[in-house]
C-alpha atoms as a PDB file:
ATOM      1  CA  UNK A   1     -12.252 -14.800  97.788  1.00  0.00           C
ATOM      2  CA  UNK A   2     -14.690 -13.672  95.043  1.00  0.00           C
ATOM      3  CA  UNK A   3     -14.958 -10.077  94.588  1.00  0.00           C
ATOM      4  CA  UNK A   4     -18.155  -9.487  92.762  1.00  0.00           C
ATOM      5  CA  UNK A   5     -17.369  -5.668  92.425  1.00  0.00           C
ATOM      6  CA  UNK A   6     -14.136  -5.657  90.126  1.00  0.00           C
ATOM      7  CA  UNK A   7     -14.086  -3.603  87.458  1.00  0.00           C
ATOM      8  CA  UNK A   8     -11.235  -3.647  84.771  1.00  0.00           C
ATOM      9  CA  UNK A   9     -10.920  -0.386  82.804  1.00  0.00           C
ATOM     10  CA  UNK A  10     -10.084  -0.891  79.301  1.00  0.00           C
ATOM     11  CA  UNK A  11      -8.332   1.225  76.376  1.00  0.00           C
ATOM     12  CA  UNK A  12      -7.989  -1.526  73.393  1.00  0.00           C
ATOM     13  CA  UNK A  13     -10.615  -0.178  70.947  1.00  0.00           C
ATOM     14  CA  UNK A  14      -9.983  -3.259  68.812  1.00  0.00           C
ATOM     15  CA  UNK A  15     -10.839  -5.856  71.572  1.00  0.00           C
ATOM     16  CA  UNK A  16     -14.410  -7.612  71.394  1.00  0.00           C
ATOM     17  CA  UNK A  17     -14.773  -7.288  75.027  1.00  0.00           C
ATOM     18  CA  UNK A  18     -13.909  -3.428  75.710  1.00  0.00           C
ATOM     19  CA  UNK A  19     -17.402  -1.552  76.214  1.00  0.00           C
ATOM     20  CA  UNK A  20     -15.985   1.194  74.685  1.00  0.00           C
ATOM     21  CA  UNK A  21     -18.781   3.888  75.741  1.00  0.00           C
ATOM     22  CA  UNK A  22     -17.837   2.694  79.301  1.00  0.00           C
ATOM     23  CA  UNK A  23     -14.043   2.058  79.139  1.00  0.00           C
ATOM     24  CA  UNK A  24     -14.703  -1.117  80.397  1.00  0.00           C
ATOM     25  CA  UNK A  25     -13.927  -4.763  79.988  1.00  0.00           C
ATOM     26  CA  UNK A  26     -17.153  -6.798  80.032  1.00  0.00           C
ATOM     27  CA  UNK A  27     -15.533 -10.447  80.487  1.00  0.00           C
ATOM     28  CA  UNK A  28     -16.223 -11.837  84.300  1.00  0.00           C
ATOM     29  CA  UNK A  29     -12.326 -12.557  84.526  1.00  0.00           C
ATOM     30  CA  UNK A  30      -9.061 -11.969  82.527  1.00  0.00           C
ATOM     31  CA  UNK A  31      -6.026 -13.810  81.940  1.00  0.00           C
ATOM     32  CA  UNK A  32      -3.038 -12.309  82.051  1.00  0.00           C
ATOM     33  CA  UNK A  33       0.427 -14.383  81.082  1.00  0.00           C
ATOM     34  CA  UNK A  34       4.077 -13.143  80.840  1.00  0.00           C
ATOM     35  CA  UNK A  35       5.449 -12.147  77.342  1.00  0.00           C
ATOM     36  CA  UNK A  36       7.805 -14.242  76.162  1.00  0.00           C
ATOM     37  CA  UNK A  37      11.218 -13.543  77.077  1.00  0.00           C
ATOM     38  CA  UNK A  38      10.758 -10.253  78.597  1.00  0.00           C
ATOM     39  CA  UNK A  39      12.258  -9.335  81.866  1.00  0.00           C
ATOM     40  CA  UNK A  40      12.064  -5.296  81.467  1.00  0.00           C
ATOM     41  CA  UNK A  41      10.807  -5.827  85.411  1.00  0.00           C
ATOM     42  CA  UNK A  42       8.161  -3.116  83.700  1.00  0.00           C
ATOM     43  CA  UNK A  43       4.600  -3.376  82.468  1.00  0.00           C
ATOM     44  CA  UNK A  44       5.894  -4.654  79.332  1.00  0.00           C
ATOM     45  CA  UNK A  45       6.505  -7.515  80.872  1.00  0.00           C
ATOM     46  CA  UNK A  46       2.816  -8.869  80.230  1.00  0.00           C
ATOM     47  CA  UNK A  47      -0.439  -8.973  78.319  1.00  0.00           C
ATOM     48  CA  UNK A  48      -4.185  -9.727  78.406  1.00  0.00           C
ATOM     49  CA  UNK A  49      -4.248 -13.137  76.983  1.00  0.00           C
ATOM     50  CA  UNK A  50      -7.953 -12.741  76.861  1.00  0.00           C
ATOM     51  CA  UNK A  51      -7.815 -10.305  74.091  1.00  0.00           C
ATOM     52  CA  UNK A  52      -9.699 -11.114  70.904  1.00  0.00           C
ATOM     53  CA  UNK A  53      -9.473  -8.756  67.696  1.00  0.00           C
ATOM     54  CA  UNK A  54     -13.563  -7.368  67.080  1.00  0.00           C
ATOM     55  CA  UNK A  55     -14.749  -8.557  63.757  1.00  0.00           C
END
């Protein structure tokens, strides 16, 4: 099901997606994958593999 209404708030001043005067990641989708190796069974545990460092 498509939910045309998500919104995913965003901290990571350094990311080329983060609106920063909105707090907001401007992608249409994320991808987020396990970090390798880590089973903390906390939020560690994974990252936004659609991050990319703002030039």
């Amino acid at each position: 099901m498509e939910n045309n209404t998500q919104k995913i708030s965003c901290t990571v001043g350094s990311c080329k997606y983060n609106d920063k005067a909105d707090g907001r990641c401007t992608l249409n989708e994320i991808i987020v994958t396990p970090t390798k190796g880590c089973n903390t069974k906390k939020s560690d545990e994974s990252k936004c593999s659609s991050y990319e460092y703002e030039k």
